[in-house]
Protein backbone atom coordinates (compact mmCIF):
# COMPACT_ATOMS: atom_id res chain seq x y z
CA UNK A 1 0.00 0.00 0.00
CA UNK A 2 1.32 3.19 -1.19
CA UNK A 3 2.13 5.90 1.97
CA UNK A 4 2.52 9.58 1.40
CA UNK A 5 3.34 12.14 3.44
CA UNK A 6 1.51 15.19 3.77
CA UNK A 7 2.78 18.41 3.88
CA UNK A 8 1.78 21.59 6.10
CA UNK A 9 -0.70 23.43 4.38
CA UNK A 10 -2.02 26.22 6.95
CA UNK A 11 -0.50 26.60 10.09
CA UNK A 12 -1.73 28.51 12.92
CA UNK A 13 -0.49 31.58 15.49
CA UNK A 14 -3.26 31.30 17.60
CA UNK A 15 -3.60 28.04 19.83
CA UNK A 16 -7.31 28.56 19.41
CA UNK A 17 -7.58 28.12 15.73
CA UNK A 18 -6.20 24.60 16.20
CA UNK A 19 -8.81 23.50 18.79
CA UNK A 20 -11.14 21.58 16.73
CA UNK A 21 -11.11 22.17 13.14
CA UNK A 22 -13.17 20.07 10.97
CA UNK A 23 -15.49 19.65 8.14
CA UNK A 24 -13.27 21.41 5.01
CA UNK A 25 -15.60 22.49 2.04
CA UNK A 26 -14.73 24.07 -1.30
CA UNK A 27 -16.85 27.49 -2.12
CA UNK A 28 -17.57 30.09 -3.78
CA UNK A 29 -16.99 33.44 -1.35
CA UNK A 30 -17.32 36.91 -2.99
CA UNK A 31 -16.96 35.32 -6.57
CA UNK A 32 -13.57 33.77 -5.52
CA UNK A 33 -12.87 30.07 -4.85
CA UNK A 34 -11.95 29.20 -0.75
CA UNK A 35 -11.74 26.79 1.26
CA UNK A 36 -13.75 26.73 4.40
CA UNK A 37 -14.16 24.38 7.50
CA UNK A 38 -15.36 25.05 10.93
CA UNK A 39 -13.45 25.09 14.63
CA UNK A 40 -16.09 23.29 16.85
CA UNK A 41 -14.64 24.85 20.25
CA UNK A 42 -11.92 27.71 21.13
CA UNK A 43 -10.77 25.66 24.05
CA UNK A 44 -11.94 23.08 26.50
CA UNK A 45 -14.31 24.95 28.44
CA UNK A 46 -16.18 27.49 25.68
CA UNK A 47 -19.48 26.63 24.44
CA UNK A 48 -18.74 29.31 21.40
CA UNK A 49 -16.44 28.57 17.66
CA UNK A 50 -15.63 29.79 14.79
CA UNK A 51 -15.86 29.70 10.89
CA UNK A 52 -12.87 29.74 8.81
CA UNK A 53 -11.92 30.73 5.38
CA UNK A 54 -9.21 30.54 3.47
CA UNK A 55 -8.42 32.19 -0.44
CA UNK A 56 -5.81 29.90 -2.56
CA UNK A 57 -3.33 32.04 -4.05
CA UNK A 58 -3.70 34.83 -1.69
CA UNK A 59 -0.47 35.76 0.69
CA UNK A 60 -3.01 34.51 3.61
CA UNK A 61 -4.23 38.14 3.94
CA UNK A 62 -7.35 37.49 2.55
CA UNK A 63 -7.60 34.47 4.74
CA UNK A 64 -10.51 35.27 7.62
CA UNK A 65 -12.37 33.83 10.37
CA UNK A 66 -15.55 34.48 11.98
CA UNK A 67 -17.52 34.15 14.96
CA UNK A 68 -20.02 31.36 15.66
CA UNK A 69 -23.33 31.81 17.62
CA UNK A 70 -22.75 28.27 19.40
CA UNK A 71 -20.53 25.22 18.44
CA UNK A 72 -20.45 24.20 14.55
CA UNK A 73 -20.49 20.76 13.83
CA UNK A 74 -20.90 21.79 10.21
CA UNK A 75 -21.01 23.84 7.56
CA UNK A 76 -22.25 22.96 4.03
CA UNK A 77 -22.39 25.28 0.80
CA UNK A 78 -25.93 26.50 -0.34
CA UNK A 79 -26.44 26.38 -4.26
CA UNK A 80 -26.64 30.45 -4.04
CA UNK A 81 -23.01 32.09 -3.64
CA UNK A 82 -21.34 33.23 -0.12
CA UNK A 83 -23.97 30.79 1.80
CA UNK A 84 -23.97 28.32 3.68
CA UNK A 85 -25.77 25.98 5.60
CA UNK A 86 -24.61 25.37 9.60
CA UNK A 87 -25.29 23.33 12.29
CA UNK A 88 -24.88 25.28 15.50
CA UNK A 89 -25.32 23.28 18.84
CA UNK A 90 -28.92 22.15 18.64
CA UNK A 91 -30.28 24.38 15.36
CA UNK A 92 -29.75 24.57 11.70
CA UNK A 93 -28.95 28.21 10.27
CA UNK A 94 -27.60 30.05 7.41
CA UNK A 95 -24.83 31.98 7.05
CA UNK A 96 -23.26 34.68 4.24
CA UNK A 97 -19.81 34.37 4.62
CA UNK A 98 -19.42 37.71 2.36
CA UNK A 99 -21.26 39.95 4.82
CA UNK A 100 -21.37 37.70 7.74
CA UNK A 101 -24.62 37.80 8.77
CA UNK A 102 -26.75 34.90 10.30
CA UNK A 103 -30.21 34.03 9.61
CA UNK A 104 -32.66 33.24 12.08
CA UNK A 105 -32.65 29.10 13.20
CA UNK A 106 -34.82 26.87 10.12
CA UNK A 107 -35.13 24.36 12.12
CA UNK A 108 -34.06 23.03 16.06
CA UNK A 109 -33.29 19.00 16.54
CA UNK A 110 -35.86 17.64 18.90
CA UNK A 111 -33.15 16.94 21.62
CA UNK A 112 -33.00 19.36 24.87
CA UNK A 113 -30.07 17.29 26.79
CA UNK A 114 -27.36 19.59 27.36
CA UNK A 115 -24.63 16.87 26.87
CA UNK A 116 -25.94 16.91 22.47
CA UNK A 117 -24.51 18.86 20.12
CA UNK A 118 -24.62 19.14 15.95
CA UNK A 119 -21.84 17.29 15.00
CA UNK A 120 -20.88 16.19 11.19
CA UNK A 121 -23.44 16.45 8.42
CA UNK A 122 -23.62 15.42 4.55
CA UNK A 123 -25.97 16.37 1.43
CA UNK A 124 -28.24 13.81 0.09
CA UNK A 125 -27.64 13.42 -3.62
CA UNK A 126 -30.00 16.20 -5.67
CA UNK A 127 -29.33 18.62 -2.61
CA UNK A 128 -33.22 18.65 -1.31
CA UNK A 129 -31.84 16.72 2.14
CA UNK A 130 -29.18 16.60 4.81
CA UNK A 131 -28.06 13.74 7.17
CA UNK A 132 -26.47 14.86 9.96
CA UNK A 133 -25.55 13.38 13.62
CA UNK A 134 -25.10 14.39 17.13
CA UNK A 135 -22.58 14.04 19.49
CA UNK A 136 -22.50 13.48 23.37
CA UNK A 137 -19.57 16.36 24.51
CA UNK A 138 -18.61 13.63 27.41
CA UNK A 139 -18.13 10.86 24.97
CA UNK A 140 -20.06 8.56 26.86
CA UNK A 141 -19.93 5.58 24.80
CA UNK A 142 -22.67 3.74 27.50
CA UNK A 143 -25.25 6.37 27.55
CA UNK A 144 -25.22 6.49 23.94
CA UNK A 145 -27.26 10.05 23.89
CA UNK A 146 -26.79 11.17 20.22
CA UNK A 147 -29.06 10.28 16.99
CA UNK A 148 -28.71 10.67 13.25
CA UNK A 149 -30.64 13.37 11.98
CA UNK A 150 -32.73 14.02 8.32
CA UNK A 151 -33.25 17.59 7.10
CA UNK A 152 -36.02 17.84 4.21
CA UNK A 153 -35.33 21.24 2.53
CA UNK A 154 -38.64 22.10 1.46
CA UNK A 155 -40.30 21.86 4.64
CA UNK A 156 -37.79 22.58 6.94
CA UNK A 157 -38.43 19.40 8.53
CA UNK A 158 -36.15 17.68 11.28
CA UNK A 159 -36.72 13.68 11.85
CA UNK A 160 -34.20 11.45 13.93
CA UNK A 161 -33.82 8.31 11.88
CA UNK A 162 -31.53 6.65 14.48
CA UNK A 163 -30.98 6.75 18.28
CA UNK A 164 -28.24 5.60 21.02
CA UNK A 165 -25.04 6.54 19.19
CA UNK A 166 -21.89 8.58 20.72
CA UNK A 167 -20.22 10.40 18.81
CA UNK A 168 -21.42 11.00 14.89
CA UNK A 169 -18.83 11.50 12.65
CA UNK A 170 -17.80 10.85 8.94
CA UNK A 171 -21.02 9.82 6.49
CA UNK A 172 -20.92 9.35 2.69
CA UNK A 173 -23.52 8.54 0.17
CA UNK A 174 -24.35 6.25 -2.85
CA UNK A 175 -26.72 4.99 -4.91
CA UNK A 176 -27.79 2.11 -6.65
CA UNK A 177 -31.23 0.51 -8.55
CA UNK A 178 -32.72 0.09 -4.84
CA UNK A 179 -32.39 3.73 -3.95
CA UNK A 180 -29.75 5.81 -1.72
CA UNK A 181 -27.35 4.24 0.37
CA UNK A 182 -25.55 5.83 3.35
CA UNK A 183 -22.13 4.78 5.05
CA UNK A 184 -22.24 6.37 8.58
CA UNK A 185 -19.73 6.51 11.41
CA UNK A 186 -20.34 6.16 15.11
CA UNK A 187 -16.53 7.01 16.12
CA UNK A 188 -16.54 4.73 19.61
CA UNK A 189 -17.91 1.35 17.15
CA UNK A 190 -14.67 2.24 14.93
CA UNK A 191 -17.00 0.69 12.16
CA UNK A 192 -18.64 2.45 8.94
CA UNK A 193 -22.18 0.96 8.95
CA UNK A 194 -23.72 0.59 5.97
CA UNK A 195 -28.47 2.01 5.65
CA UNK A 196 -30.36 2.27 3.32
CA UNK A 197 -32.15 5.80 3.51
CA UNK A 198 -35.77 6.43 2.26
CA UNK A 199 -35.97 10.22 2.27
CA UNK A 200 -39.27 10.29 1.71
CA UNK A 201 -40.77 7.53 3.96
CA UNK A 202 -37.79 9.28 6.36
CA UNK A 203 -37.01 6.20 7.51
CA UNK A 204 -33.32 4.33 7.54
CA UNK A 205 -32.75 0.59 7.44
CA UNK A 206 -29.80 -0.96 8.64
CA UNK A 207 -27.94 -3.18 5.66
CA UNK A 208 -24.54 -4.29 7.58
CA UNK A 209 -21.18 -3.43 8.32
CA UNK A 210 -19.14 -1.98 5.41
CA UNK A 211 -15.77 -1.44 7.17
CA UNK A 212 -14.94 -3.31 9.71
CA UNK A 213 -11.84 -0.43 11.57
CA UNK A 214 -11.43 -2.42 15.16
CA UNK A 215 -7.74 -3.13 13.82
CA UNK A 216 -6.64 0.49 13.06
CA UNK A 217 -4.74 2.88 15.23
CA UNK A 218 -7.29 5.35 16.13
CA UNK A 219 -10.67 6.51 15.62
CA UNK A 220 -12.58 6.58 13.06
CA UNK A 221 -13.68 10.67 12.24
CA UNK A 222 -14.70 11.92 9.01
CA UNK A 223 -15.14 10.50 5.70
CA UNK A 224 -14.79 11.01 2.40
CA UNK A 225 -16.51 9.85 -0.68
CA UNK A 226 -13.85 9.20 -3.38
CA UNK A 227 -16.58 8.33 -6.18
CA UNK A 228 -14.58 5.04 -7.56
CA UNK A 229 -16.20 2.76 -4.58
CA UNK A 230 -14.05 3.85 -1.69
CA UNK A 231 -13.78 6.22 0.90
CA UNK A 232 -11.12 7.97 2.69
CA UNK A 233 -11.62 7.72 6.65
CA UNK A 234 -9.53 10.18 8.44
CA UNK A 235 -8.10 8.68 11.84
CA UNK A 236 -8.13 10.17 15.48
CA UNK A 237 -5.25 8.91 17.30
CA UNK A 238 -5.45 9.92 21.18
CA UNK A 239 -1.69 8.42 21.69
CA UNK A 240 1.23 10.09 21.20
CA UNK A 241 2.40 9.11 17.72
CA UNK A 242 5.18 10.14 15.00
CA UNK A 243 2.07 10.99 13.05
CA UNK A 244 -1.66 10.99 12.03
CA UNK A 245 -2.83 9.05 9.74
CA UNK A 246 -6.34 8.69 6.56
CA UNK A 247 -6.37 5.96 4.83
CA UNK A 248 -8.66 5.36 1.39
CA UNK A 249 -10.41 1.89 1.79
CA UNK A 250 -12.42 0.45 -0.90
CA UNK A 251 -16.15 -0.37 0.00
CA UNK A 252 -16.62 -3.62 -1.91
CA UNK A 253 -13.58 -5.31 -0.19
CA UNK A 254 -12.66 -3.62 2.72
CA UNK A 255 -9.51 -3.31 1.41
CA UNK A 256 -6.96 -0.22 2.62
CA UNK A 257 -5.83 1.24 -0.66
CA UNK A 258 -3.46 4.15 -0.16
CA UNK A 259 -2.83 5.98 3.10
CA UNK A 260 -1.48 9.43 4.20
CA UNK A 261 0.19 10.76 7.19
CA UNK A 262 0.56 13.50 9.17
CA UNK A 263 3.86 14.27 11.33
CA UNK A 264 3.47 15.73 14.12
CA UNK A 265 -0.02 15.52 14.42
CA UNK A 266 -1.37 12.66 15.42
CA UNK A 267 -5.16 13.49 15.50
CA UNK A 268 -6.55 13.98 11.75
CA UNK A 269 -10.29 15.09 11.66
CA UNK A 270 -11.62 15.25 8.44
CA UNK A 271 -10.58 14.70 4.62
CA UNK A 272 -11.57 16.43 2.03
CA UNK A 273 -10.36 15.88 -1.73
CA UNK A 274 -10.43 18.56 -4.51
CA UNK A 275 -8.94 18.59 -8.48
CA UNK A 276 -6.76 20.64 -9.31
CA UNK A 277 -5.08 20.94 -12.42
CA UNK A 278 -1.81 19.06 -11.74
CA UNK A 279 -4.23 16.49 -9.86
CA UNK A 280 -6.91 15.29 -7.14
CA UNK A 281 -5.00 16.42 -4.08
CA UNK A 282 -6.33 15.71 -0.17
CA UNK A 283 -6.55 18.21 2.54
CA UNK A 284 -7.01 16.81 5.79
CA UNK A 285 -7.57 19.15 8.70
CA UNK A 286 -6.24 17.79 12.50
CA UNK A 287 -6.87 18.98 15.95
CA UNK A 288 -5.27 19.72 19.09
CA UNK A 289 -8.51 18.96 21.38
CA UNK A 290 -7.75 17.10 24.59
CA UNK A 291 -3.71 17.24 24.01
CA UNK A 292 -2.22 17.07 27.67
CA UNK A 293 0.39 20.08 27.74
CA UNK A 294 3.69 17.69 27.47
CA UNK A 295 1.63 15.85 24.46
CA UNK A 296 1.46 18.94 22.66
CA UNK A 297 4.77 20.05 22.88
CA UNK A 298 5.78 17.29 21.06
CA UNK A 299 3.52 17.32 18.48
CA UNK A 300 4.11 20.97 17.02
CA UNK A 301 2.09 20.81 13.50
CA UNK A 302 -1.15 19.52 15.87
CA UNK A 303 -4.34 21.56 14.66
CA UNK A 304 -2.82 22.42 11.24
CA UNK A 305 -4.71 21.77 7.85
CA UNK A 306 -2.43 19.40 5.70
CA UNK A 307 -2.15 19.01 1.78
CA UNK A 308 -0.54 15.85 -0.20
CA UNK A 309 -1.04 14.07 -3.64
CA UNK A 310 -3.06 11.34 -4.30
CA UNK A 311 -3.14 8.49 -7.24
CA UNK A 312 -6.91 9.70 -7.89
CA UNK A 313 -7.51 10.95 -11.32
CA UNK A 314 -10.64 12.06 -10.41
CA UNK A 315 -13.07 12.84 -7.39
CA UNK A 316 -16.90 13.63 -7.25
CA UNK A 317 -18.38 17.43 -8.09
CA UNK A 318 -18.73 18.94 -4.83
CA UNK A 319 -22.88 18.71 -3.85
CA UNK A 320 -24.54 21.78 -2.46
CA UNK A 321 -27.68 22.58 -0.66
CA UNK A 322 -30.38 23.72 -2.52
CA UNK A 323 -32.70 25.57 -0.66
């Protein structure tokens, strides 16, 4: 299996920014291309984050963050330009990165415990729908307090389609003459469970285990689709390793096809792939979040997005929400 080494792609001066970041998306921001993602927490003890934006072939001066009403666990691109679709703590709300204003909530989860919060989200094919989970902020894998969500568009309609998970991470979708298919990930199983999602019935039916991760170093966070049959699962490694680590697994097999590392940062959040002209690269975004002080002195790139090649010729059209 081929291993490649990622390279720094954004650092950080401010410990905050490298909290929790998560959730990269390519957009469209004031009719230039960026790259966004989202910094759950400032620290261990805020209840508030930020949004985060950066401009490719800027000097990093027209890089910018923002301010968060609450704790994004997401943020997804609207079909209409600057906007985008968030999930702050318990709500769903838009956002115009150009001007940065907020619109009021479209819709609240049905889910008052204070422990549950928004956590990773992705776009149903046709951009009508969202699936997106909860997490419990103690990790709790025995109370098992968070669900998996559906968001209709058209009605602004919230329905939970599955209870008694921990932590909801990475989730990709395909489709096939039976309908939609969705891989989800419960970080504490360390397993990608494969549903099969009736949007309109809103109802999901379990249809097995696609990856079976119990043997990996790590956790299981987000996911990427890679549109050939397999997915890239970025890894969360609580231990004090050399370096991080996504691998790309194929979804027929099970196989691990290609990986990438990190040094210096051993926990990797989320992937994201994107074309460019000399090729599909990957961006993977890492954190710093619950890094004892001594841990995090030795692992100086923690909380920094990353960059490397890939042996992808292609990757899917990023999907947008069409409201």
């Amino acid at each position: 299996m081929r291993s490649t080494e990622a390279r720094v792609y954004i650092d950080f001066t401010e410990e905050a920014d490298r909290f929790l970041p998560e959730g990269p998306r390519w957009m469209m921001i004031a009719g230039q291309p960026a790259l966004v993602w989202v910094n759950i927490q400032l620290d261990a003890s805020t209840t508030r984050g930020d949004l985060h934006m950066h401009f490719p072939g800027t000097d990093g001066g027209g890089d910018s963050g923002m301010g968060c009403p609450g704790r994004p666990g997401f943020l997804l691109p609207l079909a209409d330009e600057d906007q985008a679709l968030v999930g702050v703590d318990k709500v769903l709300r838009v956002v115009d990165l150009a001007d940065g204003m907020w619109t009021e909530p479209l819709a609240t989860i049905p889910d008052d415990n204070p422990r549950t919060i928004i956590n990773d989200a992705e776009i149903v094919p046709g951009g009508k729908a969202v699936v997106f989970g909860t997490k419990d902020t103690q990790f709790d894998a025995d109370a098992k307090l968070a669900h998996l969500y559906l968001y209709t568009v058209d009605d602004n309609r919230v329905t939970a389609l599955a209870d008694k998970q921990v932590c909801s991470n990475g989730k990709v979708f395909a489709t096939d003459a039976r309908g939609v298919i969705l891989f989800d990930i419960d970080t504490p199983t360390r397993k990608v469970v494969r549903y099969r999602l009736d949007v309109s019935a809103r109802i999901l039916v379990p249809d097995g285990i696609a990856l079976d991760l119990r043997n990996e170093p790590g956790f299981p966070d987000g996911m990427f689709d890679c549109g050939d049959g397999s997915v890239i699962v970025a890894f969360y490694n609580p231990d004090l390793v050399e370096a991080g680590r996504a691998v790309r697994f194929s979804l027929v097999t099970g196989e691990s096809l290609e990986e990438w590392t990190t040094p210096g940062s051993p926990r990797v959040t989320c992937p994201l792939l994107v074309k460019r002209q000399d090729g599909v690269k990957l961006i993977l975004t890492t954190a710093t979040e619950g890094m004892p002080t001594d841990m995090r002195a030795k692992c100086p790139t923690a909380g920094c997005l990353f960059i490397a090649e890939t042996q992808l010729l292609d990757c899917p059209a990023p999907e947008v929400v069409r409201l």
